[in-house]
Protein backbone atom coordinates (compact mmCIF):
# COMPACT_ATOMS: atom_id res chain seq x y z
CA UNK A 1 -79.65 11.50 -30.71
CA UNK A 2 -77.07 10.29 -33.68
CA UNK A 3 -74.60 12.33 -35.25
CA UNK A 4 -75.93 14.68 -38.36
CA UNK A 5 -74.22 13.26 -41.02
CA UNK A 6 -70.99 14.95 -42.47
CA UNK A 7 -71.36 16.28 -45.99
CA UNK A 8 -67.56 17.09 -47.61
CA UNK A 9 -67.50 20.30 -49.58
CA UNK A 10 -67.99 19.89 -53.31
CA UNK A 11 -65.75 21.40 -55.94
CA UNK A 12 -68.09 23.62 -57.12
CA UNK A 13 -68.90 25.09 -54.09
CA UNK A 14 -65.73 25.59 -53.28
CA UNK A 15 -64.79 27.16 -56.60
CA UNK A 16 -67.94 29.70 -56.02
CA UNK A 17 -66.82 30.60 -53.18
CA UNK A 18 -62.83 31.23 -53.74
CA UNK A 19 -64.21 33.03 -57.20
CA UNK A 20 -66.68 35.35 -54.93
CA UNK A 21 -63.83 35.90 -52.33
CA UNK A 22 -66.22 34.13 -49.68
CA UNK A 23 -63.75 31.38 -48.56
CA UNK A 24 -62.63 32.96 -45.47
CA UNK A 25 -66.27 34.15 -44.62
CA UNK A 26 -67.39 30.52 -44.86
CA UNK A 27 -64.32 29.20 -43.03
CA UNK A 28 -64.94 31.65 -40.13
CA UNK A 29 -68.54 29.87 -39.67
CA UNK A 30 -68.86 27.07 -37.22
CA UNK A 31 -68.47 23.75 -38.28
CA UNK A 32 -71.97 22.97 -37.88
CA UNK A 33 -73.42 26.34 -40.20
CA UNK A 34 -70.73 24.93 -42.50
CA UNK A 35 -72.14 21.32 -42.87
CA UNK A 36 -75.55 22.81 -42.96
CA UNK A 37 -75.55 24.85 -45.74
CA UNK A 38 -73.25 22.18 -48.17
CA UNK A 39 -76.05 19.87 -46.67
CA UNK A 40 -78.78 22.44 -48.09
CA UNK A 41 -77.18 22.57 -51.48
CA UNK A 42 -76.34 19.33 -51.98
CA UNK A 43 -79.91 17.72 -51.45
CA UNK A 44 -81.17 19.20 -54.16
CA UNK A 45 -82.41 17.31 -56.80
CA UNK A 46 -81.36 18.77 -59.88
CA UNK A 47 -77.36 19.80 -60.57
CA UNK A 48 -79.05 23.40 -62.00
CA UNK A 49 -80.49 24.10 -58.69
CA UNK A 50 -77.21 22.79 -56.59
CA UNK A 51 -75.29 25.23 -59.13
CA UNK A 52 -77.93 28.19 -58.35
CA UNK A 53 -78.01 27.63 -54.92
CA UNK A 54 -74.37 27.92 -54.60
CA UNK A 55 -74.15 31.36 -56.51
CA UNK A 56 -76.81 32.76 -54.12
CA UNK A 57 -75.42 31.64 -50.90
CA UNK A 58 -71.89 31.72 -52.20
């Protein structure tokens, strides 16, 4: 089975989640939650349901 890709974490998910206090919450998931859900946000298809997605989650 290959790898699952890698997906970095955006600035704007990072800046929802520093502004929410939810850094060290997301930081104490495992890698693999972590790449999952900035996977699940990212393949969105429009920027307006990246940004929502992010303020739900985050």
């Amino acid at each position: 089975m290959p790898p699952r890709p890698r997906h970095p974490i955006p600035d704007f998910i990072r800046d929802v989640l520093n502004a929410r206090g939810l850094m060290p919450a997301y930081e104490a998931r495992p890698p693999y939650q972590r790449n999952d859900y900035i996977g699940w946000i990212t393949r969105a298809k429009l920027e307006a349901t990246r940004q929502k997605a992010a303020c739900i989650c985050g």
